[in-house]
Protein backbone atom coordinates (compact mmCIF):
# COMPACT_ATOMS: atom_id res chain seq x y z
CA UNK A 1 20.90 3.11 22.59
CA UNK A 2 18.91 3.94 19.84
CA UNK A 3 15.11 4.75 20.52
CA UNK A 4 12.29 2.45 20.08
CA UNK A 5 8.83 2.70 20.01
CA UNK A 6 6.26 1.99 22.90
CA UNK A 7 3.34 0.56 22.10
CA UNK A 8 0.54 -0.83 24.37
CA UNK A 9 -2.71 -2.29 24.44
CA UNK A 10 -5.17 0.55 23.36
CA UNK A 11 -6.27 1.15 19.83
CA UNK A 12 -3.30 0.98 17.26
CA UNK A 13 -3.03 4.39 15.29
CA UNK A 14 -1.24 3.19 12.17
CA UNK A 15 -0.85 -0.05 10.53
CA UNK A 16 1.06 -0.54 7.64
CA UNK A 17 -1.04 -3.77 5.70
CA UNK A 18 1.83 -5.59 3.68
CA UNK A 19 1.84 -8.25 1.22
CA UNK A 20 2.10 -9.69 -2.24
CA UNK A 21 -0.15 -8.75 -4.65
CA UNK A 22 -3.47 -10.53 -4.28
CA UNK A 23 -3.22 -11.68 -0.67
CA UNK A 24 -6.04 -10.39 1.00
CA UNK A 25 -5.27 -7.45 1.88
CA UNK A 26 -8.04 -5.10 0.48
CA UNK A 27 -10.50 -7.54 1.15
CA UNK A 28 -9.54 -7.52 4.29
CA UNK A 29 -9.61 -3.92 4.48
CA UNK A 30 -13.30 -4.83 3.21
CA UNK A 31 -14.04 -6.86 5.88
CA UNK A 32 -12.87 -4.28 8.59
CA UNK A 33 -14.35 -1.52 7.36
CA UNK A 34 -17.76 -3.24 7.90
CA UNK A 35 -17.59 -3.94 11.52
CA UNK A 36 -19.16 -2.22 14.14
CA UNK A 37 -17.14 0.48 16.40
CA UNK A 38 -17.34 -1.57 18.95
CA UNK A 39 -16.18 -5.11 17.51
CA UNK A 40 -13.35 -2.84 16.25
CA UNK A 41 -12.20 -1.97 19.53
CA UNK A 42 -12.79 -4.97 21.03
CA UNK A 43 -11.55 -7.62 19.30
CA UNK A 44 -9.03 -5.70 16.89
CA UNK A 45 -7.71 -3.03 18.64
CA UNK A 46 -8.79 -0.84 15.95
CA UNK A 47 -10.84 2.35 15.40
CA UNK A 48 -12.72 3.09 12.76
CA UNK A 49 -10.36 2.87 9.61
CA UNK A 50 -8.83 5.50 7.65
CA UNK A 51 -7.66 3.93 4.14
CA UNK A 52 -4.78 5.09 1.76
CA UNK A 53 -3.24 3.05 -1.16
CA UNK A 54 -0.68 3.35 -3.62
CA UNK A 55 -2.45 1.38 -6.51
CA UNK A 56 -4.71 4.08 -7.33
CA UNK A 57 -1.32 6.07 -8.55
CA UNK A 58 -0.39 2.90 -9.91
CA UNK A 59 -3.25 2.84 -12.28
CA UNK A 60 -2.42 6.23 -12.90
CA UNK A 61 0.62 5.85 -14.46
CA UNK A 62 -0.60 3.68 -16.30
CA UNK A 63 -3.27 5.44 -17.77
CA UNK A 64 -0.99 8.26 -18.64
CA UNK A 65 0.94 6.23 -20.68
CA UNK A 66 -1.89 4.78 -22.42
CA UNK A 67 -2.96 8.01 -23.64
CA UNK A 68 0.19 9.07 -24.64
CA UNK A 69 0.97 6.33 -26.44
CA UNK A 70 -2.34 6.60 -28.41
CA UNK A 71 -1.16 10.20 -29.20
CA UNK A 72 2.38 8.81 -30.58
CA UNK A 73 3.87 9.61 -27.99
CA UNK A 74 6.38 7.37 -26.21
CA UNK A 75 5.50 5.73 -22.98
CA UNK A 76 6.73 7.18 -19.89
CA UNK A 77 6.90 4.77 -16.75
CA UNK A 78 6.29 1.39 -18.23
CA UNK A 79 7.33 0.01 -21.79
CA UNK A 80 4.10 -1.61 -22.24
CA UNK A 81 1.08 -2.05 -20.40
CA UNK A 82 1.91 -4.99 -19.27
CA UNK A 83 5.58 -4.82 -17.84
CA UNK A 84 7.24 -3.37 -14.88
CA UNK A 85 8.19 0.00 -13.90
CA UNK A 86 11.31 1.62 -16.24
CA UNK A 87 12.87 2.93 -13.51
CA UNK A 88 12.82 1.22 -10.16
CA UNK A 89 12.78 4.09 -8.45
CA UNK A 90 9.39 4.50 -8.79
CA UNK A 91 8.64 2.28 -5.98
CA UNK A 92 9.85 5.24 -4.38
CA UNK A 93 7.54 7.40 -6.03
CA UNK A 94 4.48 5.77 -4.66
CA UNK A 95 5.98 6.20 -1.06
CA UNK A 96 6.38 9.98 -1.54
CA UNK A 97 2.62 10.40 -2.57
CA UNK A 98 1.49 7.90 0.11
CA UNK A 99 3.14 10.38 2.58
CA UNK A 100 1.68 13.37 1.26
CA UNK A 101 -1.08 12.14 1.58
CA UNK A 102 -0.60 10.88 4.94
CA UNK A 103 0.20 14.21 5.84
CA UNK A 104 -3.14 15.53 4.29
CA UNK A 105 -4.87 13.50 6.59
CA UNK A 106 -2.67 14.83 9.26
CA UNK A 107 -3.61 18.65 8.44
CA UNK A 108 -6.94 17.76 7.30
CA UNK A 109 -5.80 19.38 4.22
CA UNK A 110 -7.91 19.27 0.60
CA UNK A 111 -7.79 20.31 -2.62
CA UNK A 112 -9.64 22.31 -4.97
CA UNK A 113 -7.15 22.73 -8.18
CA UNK A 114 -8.88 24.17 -11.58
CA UNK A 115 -7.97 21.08 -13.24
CA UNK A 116 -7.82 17.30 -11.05
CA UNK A 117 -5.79 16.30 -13.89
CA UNK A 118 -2.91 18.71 -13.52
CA UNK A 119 -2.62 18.55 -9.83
CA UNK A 120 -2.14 14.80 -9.89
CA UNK A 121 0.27 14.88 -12.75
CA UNK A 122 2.21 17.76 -11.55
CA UNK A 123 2.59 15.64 -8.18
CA UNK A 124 3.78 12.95 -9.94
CA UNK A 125 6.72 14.50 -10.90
CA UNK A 126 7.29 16.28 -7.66
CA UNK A 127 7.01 12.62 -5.91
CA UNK A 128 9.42 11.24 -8.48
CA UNK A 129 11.76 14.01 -7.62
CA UNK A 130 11.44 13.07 -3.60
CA UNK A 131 12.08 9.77 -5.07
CA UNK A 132 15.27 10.31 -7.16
CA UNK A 133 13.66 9.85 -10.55
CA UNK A 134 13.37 11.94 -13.76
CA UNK A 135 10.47 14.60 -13.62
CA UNK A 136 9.16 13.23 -16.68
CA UNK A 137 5.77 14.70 -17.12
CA UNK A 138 6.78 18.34 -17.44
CA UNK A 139 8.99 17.33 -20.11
CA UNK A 140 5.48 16.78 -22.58
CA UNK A 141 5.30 19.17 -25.16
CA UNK A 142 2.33 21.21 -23.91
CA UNK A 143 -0.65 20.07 -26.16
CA UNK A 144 0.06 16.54 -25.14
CA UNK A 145 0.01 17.49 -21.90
CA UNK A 146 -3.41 19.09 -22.46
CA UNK A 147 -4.95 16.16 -24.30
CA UNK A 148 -3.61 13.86 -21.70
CA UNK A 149 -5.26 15.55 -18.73
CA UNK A 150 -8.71 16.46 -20.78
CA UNK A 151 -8.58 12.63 -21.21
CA UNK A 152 -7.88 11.59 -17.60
CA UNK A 153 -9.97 14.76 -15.87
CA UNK A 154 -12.94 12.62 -14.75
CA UNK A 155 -10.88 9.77 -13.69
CA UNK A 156 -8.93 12.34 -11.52
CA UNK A 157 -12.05 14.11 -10.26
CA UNK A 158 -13.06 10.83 -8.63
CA UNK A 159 -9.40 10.22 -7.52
CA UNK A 160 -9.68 13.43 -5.80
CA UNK A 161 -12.93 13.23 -4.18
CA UNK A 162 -12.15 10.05 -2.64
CA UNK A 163 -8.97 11.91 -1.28
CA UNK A 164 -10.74 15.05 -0.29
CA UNK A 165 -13.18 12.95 1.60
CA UNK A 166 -10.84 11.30 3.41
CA UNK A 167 -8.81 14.19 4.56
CA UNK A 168 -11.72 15.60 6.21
CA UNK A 169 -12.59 13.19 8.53
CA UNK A 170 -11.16 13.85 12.47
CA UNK A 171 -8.21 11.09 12.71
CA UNK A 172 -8.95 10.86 17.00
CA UNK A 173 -9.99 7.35 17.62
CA UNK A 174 -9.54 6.09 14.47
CA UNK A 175 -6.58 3.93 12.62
CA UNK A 176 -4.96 4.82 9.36
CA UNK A 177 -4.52 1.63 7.27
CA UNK A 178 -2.06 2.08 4.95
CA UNK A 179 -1.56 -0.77 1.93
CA UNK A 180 0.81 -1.51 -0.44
CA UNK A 181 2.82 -4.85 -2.16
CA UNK A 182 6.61 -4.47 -2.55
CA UNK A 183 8.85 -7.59 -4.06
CA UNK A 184 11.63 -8.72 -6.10
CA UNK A 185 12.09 -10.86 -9.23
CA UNK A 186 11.43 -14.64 -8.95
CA UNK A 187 14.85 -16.10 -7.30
CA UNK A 188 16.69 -13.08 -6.41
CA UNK A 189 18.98 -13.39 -3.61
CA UNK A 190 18.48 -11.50 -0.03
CA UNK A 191 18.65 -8.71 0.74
CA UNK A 192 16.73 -7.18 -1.97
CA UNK A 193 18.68 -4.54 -3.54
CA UNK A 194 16.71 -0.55 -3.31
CA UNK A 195 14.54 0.34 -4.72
CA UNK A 196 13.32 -3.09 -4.70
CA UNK A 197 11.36 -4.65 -1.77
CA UNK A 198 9.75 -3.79 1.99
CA UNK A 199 13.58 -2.80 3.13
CA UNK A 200 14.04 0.54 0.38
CA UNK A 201 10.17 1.49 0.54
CA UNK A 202 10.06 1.50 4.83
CA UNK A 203 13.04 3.26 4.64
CA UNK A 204 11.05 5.82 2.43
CA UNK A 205 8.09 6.53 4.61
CA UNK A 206 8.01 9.58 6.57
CA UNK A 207 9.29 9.49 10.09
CA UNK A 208 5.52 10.70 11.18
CA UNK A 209 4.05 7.42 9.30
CA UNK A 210 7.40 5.12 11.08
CA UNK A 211 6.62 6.93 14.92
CA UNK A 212 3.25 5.00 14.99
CA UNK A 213 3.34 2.23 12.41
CA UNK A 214 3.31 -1.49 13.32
CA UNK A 215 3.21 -3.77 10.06
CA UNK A 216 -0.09 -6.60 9.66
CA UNK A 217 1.94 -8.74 7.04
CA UNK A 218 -0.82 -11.00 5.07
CA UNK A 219 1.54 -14.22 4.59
CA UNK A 220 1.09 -16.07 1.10
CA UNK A 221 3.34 -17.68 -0.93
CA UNK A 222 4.38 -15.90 -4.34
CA UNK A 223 2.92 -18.98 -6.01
CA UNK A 224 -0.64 -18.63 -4.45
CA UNK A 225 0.02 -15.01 -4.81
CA UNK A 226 -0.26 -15.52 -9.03
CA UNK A 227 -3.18 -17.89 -8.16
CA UNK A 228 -5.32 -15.50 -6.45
CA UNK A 229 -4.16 -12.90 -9.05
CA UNK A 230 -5.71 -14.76 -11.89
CA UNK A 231 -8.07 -15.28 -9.83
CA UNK A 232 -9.34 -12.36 -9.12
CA UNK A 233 -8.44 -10.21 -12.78
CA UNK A 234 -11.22 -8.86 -13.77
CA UNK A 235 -10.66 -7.00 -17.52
CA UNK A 236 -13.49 -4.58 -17.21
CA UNK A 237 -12.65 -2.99 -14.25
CA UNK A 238 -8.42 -2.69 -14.22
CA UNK A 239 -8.71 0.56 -11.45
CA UNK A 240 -10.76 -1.60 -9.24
CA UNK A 241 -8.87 -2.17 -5.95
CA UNK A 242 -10.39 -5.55 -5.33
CA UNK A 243 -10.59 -6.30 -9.24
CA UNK A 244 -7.84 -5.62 -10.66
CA UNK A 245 -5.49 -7.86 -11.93
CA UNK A 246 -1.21 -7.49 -11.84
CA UNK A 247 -0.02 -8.27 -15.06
CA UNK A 248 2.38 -11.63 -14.83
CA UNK A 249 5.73 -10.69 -16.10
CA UNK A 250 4.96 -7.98 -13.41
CA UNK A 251 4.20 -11.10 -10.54
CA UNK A 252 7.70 -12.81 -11.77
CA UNK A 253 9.78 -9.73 -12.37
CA UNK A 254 8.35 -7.60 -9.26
CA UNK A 255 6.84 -9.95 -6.91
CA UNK A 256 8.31 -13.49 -7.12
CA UNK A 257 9.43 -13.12 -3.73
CA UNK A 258 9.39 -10.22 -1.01
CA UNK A 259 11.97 -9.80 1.67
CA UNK A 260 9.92 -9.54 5.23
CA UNK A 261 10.85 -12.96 6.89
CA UNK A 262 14.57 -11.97 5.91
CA UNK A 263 13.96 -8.32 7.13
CA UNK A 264 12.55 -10.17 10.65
CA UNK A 265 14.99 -12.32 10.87
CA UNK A 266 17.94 -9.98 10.43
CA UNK A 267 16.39 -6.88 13.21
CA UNK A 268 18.13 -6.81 16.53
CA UNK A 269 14.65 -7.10 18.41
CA UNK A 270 13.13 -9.89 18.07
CA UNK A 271 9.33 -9.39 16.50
CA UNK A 272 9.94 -6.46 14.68
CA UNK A 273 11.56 -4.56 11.42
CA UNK A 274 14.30 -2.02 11.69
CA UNK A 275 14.27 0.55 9.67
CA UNK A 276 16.65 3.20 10.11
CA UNK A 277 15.80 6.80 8.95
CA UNK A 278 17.80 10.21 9.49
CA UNK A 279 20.18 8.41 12.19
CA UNK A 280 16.95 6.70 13.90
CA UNK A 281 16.14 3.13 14.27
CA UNK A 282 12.59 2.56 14.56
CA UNK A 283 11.73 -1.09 15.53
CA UNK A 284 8.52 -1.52 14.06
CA UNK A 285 6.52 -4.36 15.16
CA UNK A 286 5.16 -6.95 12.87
CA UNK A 287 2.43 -9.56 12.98
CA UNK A 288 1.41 -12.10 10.46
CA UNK A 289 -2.07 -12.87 9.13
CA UNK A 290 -2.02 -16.46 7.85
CA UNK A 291 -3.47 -16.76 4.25
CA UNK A 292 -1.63 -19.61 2.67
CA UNK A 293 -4.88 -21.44 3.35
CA UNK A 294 -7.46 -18.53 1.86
CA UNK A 295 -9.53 -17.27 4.38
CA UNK A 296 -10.09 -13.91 1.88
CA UNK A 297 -11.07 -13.96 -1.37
CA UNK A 298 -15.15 -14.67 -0.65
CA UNK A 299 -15.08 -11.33 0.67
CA UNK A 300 -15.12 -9.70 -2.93
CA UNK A 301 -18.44 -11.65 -3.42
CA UNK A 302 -21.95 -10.26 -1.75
CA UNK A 303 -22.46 -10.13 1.75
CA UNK A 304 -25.29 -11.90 1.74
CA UNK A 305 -23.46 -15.26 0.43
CA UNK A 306 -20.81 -14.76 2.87
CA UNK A 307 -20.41 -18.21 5.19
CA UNK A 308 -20.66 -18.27 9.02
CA UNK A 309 -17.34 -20.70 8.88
CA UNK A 310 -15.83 -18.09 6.52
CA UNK A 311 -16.71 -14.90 8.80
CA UNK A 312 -15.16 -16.78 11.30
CA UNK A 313 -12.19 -17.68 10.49
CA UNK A 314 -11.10 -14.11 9.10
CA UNK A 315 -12.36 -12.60 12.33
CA UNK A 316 -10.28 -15.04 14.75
CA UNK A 317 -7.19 -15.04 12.06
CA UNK A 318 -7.79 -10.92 12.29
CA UNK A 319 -8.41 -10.43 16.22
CA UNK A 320 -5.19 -13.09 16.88
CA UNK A 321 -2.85 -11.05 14.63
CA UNK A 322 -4.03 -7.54 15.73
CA UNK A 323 -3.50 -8.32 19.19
CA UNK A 324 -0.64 -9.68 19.39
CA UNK A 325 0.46 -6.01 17.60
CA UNK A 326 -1.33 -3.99 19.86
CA UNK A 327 0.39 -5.65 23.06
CA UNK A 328 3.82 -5.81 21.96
CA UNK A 329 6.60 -3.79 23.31
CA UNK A 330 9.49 -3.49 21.35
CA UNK A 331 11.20 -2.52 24.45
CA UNK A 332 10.47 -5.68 26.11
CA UNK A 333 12.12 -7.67 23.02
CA UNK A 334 15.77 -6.40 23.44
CA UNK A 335 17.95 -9.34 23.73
């Protein structure tokens, strides 16, 4: 029999927060990271929260291709600013940086390159090589190289402070919330085929992430997914991880659908995700948040206008879902 996690009623160490673009989940990573130590362990099983995110690499790319394309150059991981990844395996790419980075928390590791810029391209294509894609960036001819990173250095500085920060902090007690949306075009059939959906990208995480994950899945339907998209698209502030908007042919073509009910439905323990990695199945357990109805989006307004019905309701959908996680035994689920 293959192993299986154990996991029991004290504070949950990782949680993987998964959903379709737009469904909550930053805001509530918002609404979490305001509550008291105590509420945290209380009512949500939680420590204080450690965050990591693949959409600031995201916007990366993104702005590297931007300012190569304003140098004539030709775009590198999207063909326009508005369209989805070249190469699929990218999706992969975001996983290998996530886990670096996970493992910088892990070692408390940080960096001090001479130039921000460099250091995050230059991982770039080392993550794209984890991932099975071209190592694109090296290939720029060396002044467009330069002129991309002297363009991108203070938005990397920042990048890197926020990760430097993080990696400092002691991980005992805490939880490390990690976040990210994976999907499929609109009407694809199931399974998902890799590198598309949650089934390729678990499969990519580091067995030290996949030993202590359980997944908080923020439940939406694509089509509210869009609406809470436009919703929330803010033009002046793109980077902005409760701002930013997901361009649409990237919602049809990327996220019109997402494969966790099939992935539940099709593991041999009932409650959880299989995901098998270097011979190992690990049986990760899932819970859902319920945001078909929005119980979210006034988070990304001021505090002070937040409603006592609204508070509410997020805190009893929150405490429900994280519970149920925190008591479930995977080993208790075998048929």
């Amino acid at each position: 029999m293959n192993s299986a996690q154990v996991v029991n009623s004290g504070t949950i160490e990782t949680i993987l927060l998964l959903a379709l673009p737009a469904s909550g989940k930053s805001e509530i990573r918002k609404f979490l990271a305001g509550l008291s130590p105590q509420e945290c362990q209380r009512d949500f099983h939680l420590g204080s929260t450690v965050q990591l995110d693949d959409f600031p690499y995201v916007h990366l790319m993104r702005r590297i291709d931007d300012e190569v394309a304003a140098r004539g150059g030709a775009r590198i991981y999207f063909s326009s600013s508005d369209k989805p990844f070249k190469n699929g395996c990218d999706w992969g790419t975001l996983i290998a940086l996530v886990n670096e980075d996970y493992e910088d928390l892990l070692e408390q590791k940080t960096y001090q390159p001479k130039s921000a810029a460099g250091y995050f391209m230059e991982r770039l294509d080392s993550a794209s090589f984890a991932a099975g894609a071209p190592t694109r960036l090296k290939a720029l001819e060396p002044g467009l190289w330069a002129a991309v990173g002297d363009a991108l250095e203070r938005e990397c500085q920042d990048l890197l402070r926020e990760k430097n920060a993080n990696s400092t902090q002691d991980l005992k007690g805490k939880t490390v919330v990690i976040e990210f949306a994976r999907g499929g075009a609109q009407g694809s059939q199931l399974p998902l085929q890799a590198p598309y959906g949650y089934r390729y990208s678990l499969s990519m995480l580091s067995e030290k992430i996949l030993s202590k994950a359980r997944i908080l899945y923020v439940w939406v339907t694509p089509e509210e997914s869009r609406r809470k998209n436009a919703d929330r698209a803010d033009p002046n502030d793109p980077g902005s991880i409760l701002h930013h908007g997901v361009p649409i042919d990237v919602m049809l073509g990327e996220y019109g659908c997402d494969d966790m009910e099939w992935l539940e439905s099709y593991s041999d323990r009932p409650g959880t995700v299989s995901v098998k990695v270097g011979g190992r199945n690990y049986y990760l357990p899932l819970s859902r948040f319920d945001n078909r109805v929005d119980k979210t989006s006034f988070i990304r307004g001021d505090r002070n206008h937040w409603k006592p019905e609204q508070v509410k309701a997020i805190y009893e959908g929150l405490s429900g879902a994280l519970t149920k996680l925190a008591k479930f035994n995977p080993l208790a689920s075998i048929p």
